[in-house]
N, C-alpha and C. Protein backbone atom coordinates (compact mmCIF):
# COMPACT_ATOMS: atom_id res chain seq x y z
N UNK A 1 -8.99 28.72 2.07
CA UNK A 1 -10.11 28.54 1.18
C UNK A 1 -10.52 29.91 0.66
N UNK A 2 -11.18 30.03 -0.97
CA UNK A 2 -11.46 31.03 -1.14
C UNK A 2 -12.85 30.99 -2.00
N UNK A 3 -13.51 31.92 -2.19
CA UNK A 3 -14.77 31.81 -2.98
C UNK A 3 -14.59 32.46 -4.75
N UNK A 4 -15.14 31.67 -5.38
CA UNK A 4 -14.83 32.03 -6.61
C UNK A 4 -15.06 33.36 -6.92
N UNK A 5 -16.54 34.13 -6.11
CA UNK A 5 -16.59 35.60 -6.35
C UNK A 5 -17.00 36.28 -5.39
N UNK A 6 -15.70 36.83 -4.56
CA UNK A 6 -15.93 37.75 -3.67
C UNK A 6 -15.71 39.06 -3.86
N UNK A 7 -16.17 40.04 -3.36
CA UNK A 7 -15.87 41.47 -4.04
C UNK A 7 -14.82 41.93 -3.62
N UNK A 8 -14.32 42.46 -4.41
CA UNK A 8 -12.15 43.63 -4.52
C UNK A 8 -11.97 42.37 -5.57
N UNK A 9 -11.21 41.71 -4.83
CA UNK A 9 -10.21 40.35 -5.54
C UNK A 9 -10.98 39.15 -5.45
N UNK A 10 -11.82 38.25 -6.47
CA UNK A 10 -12.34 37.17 -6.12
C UNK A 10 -11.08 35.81 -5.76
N UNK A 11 -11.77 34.93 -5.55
CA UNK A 11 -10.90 34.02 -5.79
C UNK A 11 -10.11 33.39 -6.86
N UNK A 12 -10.54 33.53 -7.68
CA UNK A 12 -10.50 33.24 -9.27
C UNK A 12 -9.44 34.15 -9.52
N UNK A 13 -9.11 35.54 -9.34
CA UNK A 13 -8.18 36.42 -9.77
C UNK A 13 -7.17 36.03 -8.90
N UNK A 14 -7.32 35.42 -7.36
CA UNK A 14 -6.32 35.55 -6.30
C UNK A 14 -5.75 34.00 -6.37
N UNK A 15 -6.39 33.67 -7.02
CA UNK A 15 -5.30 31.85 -6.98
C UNK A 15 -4.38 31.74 -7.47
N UNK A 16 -4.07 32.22 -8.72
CA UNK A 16 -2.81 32.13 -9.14
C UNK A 16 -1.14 32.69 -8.64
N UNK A 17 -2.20 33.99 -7.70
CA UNK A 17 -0.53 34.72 -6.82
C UNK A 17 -0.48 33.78 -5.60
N UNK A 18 -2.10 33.03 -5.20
CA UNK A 18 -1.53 32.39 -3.89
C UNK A 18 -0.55 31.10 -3.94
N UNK A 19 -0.90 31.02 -5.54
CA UNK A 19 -0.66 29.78 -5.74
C UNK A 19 1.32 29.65 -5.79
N UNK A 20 1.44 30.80 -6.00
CA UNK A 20 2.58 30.96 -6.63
C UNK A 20 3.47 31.23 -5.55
N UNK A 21 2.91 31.68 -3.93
CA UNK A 21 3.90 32.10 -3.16
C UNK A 21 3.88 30.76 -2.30
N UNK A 22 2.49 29.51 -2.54
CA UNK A 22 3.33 28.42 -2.09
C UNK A 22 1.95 27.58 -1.38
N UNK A 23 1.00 28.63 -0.61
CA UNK A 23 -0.08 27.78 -0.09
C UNK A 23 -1.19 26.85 -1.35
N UNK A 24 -1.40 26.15 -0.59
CA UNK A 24 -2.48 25.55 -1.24
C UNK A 24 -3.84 26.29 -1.24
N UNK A 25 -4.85 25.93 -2.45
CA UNK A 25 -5.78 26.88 -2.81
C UNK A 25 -6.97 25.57 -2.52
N UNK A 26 -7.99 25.97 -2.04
CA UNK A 26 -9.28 25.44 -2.17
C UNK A 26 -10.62 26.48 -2.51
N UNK A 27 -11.45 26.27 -3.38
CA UNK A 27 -12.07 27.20 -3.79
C UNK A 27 -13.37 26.38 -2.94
N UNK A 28 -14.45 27.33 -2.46
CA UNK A 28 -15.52 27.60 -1.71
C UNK A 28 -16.39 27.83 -1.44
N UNK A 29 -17.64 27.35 -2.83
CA UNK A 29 -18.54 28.53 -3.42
C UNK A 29 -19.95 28.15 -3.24
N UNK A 30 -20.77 29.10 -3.63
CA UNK A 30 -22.25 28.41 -3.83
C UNK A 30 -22.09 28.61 -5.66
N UNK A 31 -21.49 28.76 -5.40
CA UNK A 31 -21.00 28.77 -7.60
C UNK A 31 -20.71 27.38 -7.90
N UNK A 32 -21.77 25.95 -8.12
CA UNK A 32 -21.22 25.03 -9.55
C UNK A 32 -21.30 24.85 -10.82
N UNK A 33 -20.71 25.74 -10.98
CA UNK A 33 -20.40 25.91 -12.50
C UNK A 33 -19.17 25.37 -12.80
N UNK A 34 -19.51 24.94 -14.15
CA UNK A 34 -18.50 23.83 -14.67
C UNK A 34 -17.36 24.85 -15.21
N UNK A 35 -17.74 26.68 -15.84
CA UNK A 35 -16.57 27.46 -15.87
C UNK A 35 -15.66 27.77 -14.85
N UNK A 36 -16.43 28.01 -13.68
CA UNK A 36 -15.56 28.29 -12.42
C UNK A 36 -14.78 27.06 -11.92
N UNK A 37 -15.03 25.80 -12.08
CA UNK A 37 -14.04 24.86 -11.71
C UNK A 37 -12.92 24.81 -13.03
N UNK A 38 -13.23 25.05 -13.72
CA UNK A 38 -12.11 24.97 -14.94
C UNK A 38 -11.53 26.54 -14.85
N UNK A 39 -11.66 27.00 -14.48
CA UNK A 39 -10.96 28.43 -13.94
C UNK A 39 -10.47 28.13 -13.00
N UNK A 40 -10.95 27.81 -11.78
CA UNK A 40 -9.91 27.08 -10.90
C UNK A 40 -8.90 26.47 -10.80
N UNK A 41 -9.73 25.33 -11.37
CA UNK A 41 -8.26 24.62 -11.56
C UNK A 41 -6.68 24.63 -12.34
N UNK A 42 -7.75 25.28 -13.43
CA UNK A 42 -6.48 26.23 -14.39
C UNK A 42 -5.75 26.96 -13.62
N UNK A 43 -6.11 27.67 -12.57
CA UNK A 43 -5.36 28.70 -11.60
C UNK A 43 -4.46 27.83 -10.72
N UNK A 44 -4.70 26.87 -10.22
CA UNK A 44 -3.55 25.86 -9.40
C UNK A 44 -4.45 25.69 -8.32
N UNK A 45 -5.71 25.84 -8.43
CA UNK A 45 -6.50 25.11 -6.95
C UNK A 45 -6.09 23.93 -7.17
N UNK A 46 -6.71 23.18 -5.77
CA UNK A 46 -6.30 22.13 -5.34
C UNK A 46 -7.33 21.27 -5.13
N UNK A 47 -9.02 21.99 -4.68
CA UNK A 47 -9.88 21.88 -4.73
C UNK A 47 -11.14 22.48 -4.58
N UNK A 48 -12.25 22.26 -4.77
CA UNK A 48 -13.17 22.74 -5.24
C UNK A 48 -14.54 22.45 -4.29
N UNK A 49 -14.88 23.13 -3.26
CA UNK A 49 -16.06 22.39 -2.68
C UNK A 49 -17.47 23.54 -2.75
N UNK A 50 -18.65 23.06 -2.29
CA UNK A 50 -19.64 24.13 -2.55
C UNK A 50 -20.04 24.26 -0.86
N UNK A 51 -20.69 25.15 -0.70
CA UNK A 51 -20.35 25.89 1.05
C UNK A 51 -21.53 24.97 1.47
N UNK A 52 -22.67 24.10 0.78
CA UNK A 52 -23.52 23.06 1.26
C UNK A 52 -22.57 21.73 2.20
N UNK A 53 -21.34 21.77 1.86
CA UNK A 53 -20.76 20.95 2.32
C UNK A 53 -20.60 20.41 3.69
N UNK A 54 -21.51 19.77 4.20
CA UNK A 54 -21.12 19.42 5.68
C UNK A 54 -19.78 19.55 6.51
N UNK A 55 -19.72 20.32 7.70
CA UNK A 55 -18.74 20.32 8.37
C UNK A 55 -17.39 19.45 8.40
N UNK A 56 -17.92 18.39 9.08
CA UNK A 56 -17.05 17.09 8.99
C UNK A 56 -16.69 17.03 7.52
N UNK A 57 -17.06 16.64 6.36
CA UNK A 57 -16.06 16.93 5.15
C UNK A 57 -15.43 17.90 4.66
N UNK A 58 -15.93 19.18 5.05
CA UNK A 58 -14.97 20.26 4.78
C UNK A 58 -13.49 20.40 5.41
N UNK A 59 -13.37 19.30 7.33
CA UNK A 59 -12.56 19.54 7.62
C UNK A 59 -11.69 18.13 6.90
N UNK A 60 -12.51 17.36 6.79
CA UNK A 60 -11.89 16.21 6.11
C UNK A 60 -11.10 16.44 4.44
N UNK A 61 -11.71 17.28 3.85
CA UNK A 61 -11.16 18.05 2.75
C UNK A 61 -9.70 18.59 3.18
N UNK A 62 -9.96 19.42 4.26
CA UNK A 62 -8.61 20.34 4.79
C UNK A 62 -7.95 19.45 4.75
N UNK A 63 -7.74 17.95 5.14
CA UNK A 63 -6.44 17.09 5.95
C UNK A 63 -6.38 16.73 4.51
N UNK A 64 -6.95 16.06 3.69
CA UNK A 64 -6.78 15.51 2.30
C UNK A 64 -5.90 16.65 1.27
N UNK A 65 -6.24 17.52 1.67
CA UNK A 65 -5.22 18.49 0.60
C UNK A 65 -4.16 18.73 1.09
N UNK A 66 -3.69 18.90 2.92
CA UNK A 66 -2.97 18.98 3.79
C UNK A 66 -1.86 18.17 3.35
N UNK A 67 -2.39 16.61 3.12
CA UNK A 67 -1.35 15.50 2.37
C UNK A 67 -0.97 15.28 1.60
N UNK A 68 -1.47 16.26 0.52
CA UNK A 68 -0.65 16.48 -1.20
C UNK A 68 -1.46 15.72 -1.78
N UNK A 69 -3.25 15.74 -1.61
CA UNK A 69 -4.01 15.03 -2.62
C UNK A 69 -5.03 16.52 -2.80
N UNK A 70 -5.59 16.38 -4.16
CA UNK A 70 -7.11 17.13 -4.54
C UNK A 70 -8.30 16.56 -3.49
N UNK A 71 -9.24 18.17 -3.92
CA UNK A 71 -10.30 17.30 -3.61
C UNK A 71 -11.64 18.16 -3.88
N UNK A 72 -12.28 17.26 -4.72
CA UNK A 72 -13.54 18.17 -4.99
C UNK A 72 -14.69 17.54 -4.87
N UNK A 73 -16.28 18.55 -4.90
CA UNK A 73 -17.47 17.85 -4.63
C UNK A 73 -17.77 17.03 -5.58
N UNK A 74 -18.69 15.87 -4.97
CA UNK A 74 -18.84 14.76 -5.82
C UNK A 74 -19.31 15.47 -7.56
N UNK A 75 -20.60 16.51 -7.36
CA UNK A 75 -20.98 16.71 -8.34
C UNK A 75 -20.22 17.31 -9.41
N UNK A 76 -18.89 17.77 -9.07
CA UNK A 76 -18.00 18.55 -9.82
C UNK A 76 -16.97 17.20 -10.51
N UNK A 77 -17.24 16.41 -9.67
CA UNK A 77 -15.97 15.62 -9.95
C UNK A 77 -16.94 14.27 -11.02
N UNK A 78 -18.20 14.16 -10.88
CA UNK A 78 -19.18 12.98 -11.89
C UNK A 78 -18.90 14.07 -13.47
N UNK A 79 -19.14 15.54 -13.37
CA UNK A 79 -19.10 16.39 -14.25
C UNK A 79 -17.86 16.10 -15.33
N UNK A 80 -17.09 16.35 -14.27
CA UNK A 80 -15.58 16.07 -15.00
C UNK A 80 -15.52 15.13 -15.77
N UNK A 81 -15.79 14.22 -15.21
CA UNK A 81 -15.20 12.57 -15.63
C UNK A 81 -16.50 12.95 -16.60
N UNK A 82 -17.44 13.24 -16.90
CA UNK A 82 -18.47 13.44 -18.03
C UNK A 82 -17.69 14.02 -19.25
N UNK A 83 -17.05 15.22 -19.06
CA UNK A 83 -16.66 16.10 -19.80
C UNK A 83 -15.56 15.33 -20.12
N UNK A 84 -14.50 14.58 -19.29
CA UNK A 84 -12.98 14.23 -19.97
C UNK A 84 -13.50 12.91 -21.26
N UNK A 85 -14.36 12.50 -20.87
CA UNK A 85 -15.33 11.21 -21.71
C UNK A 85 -16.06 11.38 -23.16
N UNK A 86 -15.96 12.93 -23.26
CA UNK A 86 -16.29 13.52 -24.54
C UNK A 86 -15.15 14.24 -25.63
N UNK A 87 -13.81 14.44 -24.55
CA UNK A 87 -12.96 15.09 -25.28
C UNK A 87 -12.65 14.24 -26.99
N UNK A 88 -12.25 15.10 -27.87
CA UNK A 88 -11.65 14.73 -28.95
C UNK A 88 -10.45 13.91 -29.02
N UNK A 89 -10.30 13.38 -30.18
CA UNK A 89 -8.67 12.83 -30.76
C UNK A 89 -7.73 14.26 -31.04
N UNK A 90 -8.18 15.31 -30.85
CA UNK A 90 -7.00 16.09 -31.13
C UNK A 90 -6.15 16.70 -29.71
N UNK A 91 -7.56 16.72 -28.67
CA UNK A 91 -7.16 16.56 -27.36
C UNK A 91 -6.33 15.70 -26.58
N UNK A 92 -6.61 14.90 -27.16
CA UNK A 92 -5.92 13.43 -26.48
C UNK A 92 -4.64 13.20 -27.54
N UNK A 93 -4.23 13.66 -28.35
CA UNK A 93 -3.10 13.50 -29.03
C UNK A 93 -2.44 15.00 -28.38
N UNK A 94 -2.53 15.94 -28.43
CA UNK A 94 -1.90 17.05 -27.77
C UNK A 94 -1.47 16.64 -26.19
N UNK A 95 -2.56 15.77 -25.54
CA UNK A 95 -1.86 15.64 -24.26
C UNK A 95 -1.15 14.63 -24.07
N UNK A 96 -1.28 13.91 -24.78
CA UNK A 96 -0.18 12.42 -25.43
C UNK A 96 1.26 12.99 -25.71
N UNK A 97 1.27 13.98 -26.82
CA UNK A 97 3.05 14.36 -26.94
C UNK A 97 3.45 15.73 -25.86
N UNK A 98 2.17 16.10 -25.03
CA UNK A 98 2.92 16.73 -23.55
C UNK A 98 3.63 15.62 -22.70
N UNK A 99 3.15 14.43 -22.37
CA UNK A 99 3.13 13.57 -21.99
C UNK A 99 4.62 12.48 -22.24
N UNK A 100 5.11 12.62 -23.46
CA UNK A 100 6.16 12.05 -23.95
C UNK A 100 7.33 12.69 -23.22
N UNK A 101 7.06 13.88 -22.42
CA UNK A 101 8.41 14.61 -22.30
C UNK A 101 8.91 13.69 -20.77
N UNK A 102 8.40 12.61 -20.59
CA UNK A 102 8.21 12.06 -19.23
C UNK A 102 9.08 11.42 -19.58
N UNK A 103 10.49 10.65 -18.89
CA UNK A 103 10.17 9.12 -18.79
C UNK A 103 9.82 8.35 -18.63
N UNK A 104 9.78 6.93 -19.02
CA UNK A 104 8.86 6.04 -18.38
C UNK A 104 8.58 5.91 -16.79
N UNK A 105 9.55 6.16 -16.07
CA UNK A 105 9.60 5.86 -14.76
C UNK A 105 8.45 6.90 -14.08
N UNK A 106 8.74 8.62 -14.74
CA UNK A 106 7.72 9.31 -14.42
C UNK A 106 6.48 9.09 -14.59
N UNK A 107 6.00 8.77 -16.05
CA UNK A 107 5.46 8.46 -16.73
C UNK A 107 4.41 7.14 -15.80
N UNK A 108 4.93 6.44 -15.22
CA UNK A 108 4.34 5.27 -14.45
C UNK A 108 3.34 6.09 -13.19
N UNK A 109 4.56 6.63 -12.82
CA UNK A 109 4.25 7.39 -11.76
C UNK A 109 2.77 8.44 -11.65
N UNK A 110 2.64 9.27 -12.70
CA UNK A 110 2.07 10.10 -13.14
C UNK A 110 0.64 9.61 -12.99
N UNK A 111 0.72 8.43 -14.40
CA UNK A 111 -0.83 7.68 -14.28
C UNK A 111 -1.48 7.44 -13.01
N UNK A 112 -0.32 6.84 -12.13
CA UNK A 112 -1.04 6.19 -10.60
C UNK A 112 -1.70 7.65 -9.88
N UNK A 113 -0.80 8.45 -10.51
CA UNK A 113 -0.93 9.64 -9.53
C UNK A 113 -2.44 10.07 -9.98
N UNK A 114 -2.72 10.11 -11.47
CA UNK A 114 -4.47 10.58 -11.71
C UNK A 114 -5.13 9.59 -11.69
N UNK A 115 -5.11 8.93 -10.53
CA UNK A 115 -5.90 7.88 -10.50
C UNK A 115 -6.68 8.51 -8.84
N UNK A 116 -5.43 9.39 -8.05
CA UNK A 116 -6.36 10.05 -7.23
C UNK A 116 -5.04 9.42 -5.89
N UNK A 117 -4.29 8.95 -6.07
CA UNK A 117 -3.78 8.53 -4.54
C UNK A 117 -2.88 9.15 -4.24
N UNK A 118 -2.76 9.05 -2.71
CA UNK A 118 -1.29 10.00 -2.00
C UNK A 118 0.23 8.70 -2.83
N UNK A 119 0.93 9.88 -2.36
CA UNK A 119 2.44 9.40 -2.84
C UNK A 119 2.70 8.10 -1.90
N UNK A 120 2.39 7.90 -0.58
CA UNK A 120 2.25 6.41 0.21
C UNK A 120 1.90 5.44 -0.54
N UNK A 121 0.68 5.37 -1.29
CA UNK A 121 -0.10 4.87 -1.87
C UNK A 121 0.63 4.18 -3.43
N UNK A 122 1.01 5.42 -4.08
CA UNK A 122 1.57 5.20 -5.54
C UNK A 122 2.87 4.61 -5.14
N UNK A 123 3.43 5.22 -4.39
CA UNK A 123 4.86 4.19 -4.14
C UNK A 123 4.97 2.37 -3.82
N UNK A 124 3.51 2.16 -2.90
CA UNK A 124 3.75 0.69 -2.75
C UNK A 124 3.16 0.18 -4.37
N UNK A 125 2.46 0.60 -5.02
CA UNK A 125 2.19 0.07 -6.42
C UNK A 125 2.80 0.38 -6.96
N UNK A 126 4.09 0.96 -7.15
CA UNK A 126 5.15 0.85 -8.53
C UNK A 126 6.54 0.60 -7.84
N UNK A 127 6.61 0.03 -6.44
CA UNK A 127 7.88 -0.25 -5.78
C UNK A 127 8.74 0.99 -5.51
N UNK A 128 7.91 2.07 -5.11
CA UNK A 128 9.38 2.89 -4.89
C UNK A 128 9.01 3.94 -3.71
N UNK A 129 9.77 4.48 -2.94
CA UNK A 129 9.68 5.21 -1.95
C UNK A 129 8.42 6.13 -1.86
N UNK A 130 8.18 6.78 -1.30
CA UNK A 130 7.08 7.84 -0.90
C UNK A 130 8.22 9.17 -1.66
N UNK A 131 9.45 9.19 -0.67
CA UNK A 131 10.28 10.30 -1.28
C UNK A 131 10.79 10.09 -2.93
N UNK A 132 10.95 9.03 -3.53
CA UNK A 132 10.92 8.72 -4.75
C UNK A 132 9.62 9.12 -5.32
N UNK A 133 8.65 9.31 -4.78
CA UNK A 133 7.65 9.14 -6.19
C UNK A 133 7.26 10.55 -5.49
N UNK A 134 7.31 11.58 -4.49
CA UNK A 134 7.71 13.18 -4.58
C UNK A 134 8.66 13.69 -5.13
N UNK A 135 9.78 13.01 -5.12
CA UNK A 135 10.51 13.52 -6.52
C UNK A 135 10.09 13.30 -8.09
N UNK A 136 9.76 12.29 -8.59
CA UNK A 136 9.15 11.79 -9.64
C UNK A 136 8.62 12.67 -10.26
N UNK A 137 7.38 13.28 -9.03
CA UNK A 137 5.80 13.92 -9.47
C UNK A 137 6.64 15.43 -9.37
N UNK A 138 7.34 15.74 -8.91
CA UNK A 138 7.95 17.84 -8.72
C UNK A 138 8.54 17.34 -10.46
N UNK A 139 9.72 16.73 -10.65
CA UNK A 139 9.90 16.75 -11.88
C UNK A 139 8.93 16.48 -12.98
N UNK A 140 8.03 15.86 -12.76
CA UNK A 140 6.99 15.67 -13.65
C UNK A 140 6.28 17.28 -13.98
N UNK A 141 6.11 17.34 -13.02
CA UNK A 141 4.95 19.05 -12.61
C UNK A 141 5.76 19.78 -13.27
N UNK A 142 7.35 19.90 -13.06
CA UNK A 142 8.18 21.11 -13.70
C UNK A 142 8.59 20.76 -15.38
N UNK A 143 8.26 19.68 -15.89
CA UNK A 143 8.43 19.15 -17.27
C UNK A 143 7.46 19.80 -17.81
N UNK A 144 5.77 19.71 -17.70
CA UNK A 144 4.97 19.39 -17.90
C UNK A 144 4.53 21.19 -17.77
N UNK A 145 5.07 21.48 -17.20
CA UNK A 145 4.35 23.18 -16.82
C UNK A 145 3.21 23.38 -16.16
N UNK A 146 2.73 22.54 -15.33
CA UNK A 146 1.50 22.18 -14.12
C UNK A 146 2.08 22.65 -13.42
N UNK A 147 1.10 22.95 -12.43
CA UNK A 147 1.00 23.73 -11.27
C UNK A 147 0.71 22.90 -9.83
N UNK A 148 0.04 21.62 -10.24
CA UNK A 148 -0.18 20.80 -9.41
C UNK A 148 -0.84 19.48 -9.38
N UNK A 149 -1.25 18.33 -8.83
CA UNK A 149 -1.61 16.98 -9.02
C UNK A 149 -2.48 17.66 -10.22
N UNK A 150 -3.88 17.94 -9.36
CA UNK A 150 -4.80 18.41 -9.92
C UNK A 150 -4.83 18.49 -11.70
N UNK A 151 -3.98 19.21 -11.96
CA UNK A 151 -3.54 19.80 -13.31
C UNK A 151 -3.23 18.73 -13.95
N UNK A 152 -2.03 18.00 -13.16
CA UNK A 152 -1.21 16.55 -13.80
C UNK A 152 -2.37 15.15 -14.14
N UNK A 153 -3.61 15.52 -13.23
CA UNK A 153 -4.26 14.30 -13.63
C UNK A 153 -5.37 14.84 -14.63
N UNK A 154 -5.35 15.48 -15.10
CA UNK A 154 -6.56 16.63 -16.15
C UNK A 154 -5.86 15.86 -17.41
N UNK A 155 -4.49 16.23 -17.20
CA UNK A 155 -3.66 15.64 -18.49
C UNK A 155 -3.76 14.40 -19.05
N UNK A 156 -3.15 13.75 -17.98
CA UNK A 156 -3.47 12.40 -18.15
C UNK A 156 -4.84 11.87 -18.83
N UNK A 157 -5.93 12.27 -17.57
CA UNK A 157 -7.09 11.68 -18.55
C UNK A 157 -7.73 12.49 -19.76
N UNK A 158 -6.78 14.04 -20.52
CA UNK A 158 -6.88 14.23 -21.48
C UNK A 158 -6.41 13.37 -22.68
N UNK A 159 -5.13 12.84 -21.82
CA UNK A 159 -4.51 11.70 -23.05
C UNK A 159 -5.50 10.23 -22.85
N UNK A 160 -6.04 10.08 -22.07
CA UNK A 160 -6.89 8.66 -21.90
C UNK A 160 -6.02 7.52 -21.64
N UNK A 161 -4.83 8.01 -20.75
CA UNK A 161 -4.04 6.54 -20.82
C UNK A 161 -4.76 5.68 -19.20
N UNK A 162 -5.83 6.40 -18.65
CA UNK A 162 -6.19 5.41 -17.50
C UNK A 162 -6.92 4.27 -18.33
N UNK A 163 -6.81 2.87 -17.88
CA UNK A 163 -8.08 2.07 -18.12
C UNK A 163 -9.20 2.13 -17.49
């Protein structure tokens, strides 16, 4: 876990190298600001909590990201879904022909995936393995130039294909 602004290297500057040598990033802050989570996440966090966070969910956070899901505070995450609810038609057409580079099969995959569930989960709703739909989602991520779920479901509900 890291804090969006700690002094030398904040977190914000240090996510993207952590991100890159392989651990997972959770950011940590008394900072909710709607820039610092979109800096975040842009960086390849994974999630986003504020240090008010009760014990027991912080460690409950740890195991949830542990399993290859996000996870952020409620208020960051009502925000979001505020903000993806206002985007434009030019937004949602830009993430529509990122989106085309999928196949359908990914493409299936993908949606279930920004809907928020582990790969256990998305696999019994589209019939296919746990290890099938981790392969699916790495090729998806490496099509797509994401960094992680996180990123992959930003997209998605930039294009608005959830109902």
């Amino acid at each position: 876990m890291s804090d969006v602004r700690t002094p030398g290297v904040d977190g914000l500057a240090a996510a993207p190298g952590i991100v890159a040598a392989g651990p997972k990033v959770v950011m940590l802050t008394t900072f909710d600001l709607d820039e610092y989570v979109h800096e975040a996440l842009r960086a390849g966090a994974v999630g986003f909590l504020l240090k008010d966070t009760p014990s027991r969910e912080l460690a409950a956070a740890v195991r949830t990201v542990a399993a290859g899901n996000a996870m952020l505070a409620p208020t960051v995450t009502r925000r979001l879904i505020g903000s993806f609810a206002e985007r434009g038609p030019a937004r949602r057409e830009a993430a529509r022909q990122r989106l085309s580079r999928l196949t359908e099969r990914e493409a299936a995959i993908v949606r279930e995936v920004a809907r928020g569930d582990g790969n256990a989960e998305v696999g019994r709703r589209v019939g296919a393995s746990e290890a099938t739909v981790k392969t699916h989602v790495s090729r998806a991520l490496a099509k797509l130039g994401v960094a992680n779920r996180v990123q992959l479901a930003i997209l998605v509900h930039d294009a608005d294909l959830l109902e």
